[in-house]
C-alpha atoms as a PDB file:
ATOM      1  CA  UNK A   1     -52.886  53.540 150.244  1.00  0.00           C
ATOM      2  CA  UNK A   2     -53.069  51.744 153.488  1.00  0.00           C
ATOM      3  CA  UNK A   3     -51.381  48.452 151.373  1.00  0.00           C
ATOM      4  CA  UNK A   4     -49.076  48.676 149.262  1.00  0.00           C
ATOM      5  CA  UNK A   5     -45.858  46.555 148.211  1.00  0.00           C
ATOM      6  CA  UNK A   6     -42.009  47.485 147.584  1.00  0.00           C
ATOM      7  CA  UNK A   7     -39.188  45.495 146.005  1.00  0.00           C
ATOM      8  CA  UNK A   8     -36.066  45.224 147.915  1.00  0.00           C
ATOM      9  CA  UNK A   9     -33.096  47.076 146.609  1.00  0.00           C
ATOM     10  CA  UNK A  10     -30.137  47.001 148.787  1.00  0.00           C
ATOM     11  CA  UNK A  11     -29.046  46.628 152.448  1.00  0.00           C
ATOM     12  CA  UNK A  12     -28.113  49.836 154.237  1.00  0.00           C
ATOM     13  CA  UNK A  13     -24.414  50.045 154.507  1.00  0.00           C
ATOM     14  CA  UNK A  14     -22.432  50.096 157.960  1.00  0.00           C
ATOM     15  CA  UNK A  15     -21.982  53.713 158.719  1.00  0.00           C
ATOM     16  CA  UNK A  16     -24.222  54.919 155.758  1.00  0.00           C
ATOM     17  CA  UNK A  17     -26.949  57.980 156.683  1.00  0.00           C
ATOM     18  CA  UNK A  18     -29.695  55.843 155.848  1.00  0.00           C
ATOM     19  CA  UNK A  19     -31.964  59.291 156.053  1.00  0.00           C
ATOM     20  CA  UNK A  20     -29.822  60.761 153.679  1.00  0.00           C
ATOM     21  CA  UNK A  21     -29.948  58.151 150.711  1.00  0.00           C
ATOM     22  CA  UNK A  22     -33.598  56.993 151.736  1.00  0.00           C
ATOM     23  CA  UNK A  23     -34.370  61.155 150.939  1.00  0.00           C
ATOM     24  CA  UNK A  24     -32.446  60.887 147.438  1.00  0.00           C
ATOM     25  CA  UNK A  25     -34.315  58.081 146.515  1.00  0.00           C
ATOM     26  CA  UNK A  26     -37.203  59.067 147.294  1.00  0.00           C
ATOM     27  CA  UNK A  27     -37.467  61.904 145.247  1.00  0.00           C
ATOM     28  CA  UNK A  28     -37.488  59.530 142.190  1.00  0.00           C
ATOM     29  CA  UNK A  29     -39.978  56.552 143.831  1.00  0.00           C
ATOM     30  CA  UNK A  30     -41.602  56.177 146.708  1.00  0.00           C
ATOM     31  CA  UNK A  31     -39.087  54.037 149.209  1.00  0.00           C
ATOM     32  CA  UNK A  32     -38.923  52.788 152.825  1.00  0.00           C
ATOM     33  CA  UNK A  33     -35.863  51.167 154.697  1.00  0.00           C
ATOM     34  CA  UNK A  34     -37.089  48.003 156.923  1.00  0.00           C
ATOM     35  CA  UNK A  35     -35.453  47.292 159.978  1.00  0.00           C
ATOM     36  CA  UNK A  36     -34.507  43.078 160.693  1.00  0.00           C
ATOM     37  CA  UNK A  37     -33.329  42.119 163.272  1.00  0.00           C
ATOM     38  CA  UNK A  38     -29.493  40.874 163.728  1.00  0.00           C
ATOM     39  CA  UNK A  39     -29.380  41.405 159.783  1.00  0.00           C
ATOM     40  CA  UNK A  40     -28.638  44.781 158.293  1.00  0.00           C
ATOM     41  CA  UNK A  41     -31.955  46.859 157.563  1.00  0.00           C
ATOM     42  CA  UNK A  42     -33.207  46.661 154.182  1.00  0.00           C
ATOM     43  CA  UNK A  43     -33.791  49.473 151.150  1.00  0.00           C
ATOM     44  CA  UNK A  44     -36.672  48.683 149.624  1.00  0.00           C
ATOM     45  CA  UNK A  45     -38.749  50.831 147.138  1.00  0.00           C
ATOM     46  CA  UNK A  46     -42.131  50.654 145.256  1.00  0.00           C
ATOM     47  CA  UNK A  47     -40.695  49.141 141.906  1.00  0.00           C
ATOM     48  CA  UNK A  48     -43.206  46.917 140.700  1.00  0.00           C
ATOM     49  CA  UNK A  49     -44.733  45.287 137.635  1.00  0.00           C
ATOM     50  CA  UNK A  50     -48.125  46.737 136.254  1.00  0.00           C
ATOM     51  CA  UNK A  51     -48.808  42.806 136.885  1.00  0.00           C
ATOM     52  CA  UNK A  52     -48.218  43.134 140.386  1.00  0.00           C
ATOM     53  CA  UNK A  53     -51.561  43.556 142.960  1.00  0.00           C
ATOM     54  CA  UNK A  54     -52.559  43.743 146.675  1.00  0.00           C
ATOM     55  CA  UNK A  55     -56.211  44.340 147.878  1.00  0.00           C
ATOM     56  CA  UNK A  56     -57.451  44.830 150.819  1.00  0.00           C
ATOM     57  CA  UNK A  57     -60.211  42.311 151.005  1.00  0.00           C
ATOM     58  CA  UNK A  58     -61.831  42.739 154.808  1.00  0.00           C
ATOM     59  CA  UNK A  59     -60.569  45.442 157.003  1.00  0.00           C
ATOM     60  CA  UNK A  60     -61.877  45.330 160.549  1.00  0.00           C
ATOM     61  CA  UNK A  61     -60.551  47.047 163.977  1.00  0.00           C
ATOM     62  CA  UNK A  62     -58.221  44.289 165.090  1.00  0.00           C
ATOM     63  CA  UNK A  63     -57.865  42.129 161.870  1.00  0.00           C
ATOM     64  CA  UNK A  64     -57.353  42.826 158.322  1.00  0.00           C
ATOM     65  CA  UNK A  65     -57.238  40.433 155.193  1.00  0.00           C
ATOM     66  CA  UNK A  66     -55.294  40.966 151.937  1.00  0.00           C
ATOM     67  CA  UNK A  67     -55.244  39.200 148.437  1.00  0.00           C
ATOM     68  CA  UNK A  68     -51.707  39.583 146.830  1.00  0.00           C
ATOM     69  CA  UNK A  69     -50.629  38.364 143.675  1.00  0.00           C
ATOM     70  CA  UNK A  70     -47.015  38.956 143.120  1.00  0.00           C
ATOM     71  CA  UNK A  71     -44.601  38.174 139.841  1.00  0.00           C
ATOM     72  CA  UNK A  72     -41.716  37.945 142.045  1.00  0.00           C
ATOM     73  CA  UNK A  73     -40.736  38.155 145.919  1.00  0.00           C
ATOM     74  CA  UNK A  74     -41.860  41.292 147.644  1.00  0.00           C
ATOM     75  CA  UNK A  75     -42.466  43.494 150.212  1.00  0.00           C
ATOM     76  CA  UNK A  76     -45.793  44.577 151.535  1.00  0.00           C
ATOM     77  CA  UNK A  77     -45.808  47.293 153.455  1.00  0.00           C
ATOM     78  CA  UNK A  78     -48.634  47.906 155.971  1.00  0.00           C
ATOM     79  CA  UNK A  79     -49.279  51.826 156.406  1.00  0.00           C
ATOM     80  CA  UNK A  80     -50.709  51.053 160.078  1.00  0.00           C
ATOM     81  CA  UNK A  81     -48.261  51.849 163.155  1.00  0.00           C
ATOM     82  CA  UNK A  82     -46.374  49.105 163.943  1.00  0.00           C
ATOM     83  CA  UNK A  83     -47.534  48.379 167.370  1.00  0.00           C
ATOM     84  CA  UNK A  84     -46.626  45.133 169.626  1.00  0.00           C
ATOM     85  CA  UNK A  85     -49.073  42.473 169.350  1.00  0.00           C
ATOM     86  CA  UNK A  86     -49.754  42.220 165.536  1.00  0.00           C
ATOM     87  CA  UNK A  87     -49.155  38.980 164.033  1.00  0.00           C
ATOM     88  CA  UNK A  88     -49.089  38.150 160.230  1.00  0.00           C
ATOM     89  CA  UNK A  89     -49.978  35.230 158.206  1.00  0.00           C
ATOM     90  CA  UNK A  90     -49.483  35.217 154.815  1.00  0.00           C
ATOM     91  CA  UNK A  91     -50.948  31.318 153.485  1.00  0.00           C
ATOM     92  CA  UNK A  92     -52.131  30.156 156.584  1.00  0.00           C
ATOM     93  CA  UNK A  93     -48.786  30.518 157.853  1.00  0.00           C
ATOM     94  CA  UNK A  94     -47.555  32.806 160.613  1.00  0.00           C
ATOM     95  CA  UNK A  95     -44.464  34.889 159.402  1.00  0.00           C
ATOM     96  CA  UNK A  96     -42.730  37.524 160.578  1.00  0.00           C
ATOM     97  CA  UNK A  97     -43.785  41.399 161.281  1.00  0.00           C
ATOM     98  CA  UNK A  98     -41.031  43.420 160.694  1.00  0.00           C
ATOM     99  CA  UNK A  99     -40.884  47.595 161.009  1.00  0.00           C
ATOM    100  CA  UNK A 100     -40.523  49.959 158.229  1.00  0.00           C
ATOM    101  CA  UNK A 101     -39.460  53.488 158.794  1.00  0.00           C
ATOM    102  CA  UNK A 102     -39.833  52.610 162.347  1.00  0.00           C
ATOM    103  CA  UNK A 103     -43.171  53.325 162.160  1.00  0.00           C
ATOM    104  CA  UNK A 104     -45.239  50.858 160.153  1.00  0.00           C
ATOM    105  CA  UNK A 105     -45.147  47.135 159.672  1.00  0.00           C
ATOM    106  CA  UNK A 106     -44.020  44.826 156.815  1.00  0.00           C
ATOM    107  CA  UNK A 107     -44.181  41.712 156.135  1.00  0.00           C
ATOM    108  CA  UNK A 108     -42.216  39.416 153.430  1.00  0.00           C
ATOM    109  CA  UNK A 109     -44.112  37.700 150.670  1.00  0.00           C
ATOM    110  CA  UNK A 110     -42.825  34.887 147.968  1.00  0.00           C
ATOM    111  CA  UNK A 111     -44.328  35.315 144.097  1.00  0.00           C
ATOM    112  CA  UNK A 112     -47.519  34.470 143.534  1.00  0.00           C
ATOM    113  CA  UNK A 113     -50.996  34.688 145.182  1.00  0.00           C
ATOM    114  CA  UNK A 114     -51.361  34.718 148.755  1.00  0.00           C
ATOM    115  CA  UNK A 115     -53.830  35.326 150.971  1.00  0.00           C
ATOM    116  CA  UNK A 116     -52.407  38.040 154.006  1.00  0.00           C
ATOM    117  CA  UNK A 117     -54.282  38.042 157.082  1.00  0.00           C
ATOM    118  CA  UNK A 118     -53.074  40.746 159.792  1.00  0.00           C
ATOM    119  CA  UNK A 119     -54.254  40.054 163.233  1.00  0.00           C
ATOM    120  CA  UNK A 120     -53.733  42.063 166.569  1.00  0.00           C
ATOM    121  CA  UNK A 121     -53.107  39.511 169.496  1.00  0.00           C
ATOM    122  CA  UNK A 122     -51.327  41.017 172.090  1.00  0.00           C
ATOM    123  CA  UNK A 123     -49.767  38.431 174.535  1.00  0.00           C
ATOM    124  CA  UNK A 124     -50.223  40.455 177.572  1.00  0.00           C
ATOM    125  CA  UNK A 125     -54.106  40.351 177.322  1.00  0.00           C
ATOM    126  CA  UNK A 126     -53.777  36.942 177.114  1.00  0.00           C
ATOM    127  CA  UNK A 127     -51.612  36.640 179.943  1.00  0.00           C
ATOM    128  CA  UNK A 128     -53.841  38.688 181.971  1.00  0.00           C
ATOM    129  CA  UNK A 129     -56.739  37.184 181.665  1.00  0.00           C
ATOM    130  CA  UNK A 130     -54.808  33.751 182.544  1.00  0.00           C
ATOM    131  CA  UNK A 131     -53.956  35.895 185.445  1.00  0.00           C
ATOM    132  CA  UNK A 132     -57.371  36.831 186.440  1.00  0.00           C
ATOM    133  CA  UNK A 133     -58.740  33.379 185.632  1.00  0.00           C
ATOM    134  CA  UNK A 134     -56.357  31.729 188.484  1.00  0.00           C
ATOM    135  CA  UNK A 135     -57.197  34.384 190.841  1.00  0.00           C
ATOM    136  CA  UNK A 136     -60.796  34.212 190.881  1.00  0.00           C
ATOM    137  CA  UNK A 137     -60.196  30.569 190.743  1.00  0.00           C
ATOM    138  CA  UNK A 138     -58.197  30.653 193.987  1.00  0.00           C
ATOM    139  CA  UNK A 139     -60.289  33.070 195.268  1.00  0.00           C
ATOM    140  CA  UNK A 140     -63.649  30.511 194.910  1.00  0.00           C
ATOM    141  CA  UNK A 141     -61.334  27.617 196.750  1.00  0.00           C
ATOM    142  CA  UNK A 142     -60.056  29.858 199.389  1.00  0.00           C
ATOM    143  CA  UNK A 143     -64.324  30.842 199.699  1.00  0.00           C
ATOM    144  CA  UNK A 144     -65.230  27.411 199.854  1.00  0.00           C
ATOM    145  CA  UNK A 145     -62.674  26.195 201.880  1.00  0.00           C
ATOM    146  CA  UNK A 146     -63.680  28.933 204.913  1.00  0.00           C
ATOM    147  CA  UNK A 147     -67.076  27.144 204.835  1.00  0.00           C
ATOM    148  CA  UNK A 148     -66.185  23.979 206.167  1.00  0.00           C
ATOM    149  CA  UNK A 149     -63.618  25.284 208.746  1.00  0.00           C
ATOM    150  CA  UNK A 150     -65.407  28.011 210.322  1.00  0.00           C
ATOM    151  CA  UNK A 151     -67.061  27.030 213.193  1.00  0.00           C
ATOM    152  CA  UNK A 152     -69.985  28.848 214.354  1.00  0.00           C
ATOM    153  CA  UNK A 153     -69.877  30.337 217.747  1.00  0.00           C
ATOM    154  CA  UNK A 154     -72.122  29.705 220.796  1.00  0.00           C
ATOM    155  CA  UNK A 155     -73.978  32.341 221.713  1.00  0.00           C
ATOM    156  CA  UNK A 156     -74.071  34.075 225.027  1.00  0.00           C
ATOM    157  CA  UNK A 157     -76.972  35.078 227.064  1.00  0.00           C
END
């Protein structure tokens, strides 16, 4: 499934072979570690209620909308790479994108329904075409401003 949500179990221990126990556990459930940033990363594996759900509701290129209806906190995991520039908002309200695996995203969701929309906006497009924008700004001045001060010459016979 390209959504699908994990509960967490434990944080990875310092000096544990996180390879090793994610491999032993899953053989019995399907399990991911997620890596936080200046905390320890996270065990997490897919044991939910029959009660839990996620749907992918719209799915387009650069933006993709879920429906989740958890019975207690979760994880959802999105099997997408986890690429800079994707932002998450789960309610309306931006939250953090974390990596699983170190290869997909995940994101953090409280119990109960929420709407999950996941949105790629990569800041350096943005700043780029600020960028541009000033350039050909400048670019119109500098244009304009050679007009008035260039004088035509007198020509000779």
């Amino acid at each position: 499934p390209r959504l699908y949500i994990v509960r967490s179990l434990r944080d990875v221990k310092p000096g544990e072979d996180r390879d090793r126990t994610l491999a032993a556990l899953f053989e019995k459930v399907p399990s991911v570690t997620i890596e936080r940033p200046g905390k320890p990363d996270l065990i997490a594996a897919a044991v939910v209620s029959p009660r839990d759900s996620v749907s992918l509701t719209e799915s387009h290129p650069e933006e993709m909308y879920a429906l989740t209806n958890l019975r207690a906190p979760a994880w959802l995991i999105i099997a997408d790479q986890a690429y800079p520039g994707w932002k998450v908002f789960v309610s309306d309200r931006e939250a953090p994108l974390y990596t699983a695996c170190g290869l997909l995203r995940a994101v953090e969701l409280p119990a109960g329904v929420s709407d999950v929309r996941i949105s790629f906006q990569p800041e350096v497009f943005h700043r780029g075409a600020w960028i541009t924008l000033m350039a050909l700004g400048l670019t119109i001045v500098l244009l304009g401003a050679s007009l008035f001060t260039i004088e035509p010459k007198d020509e000779v016979r």
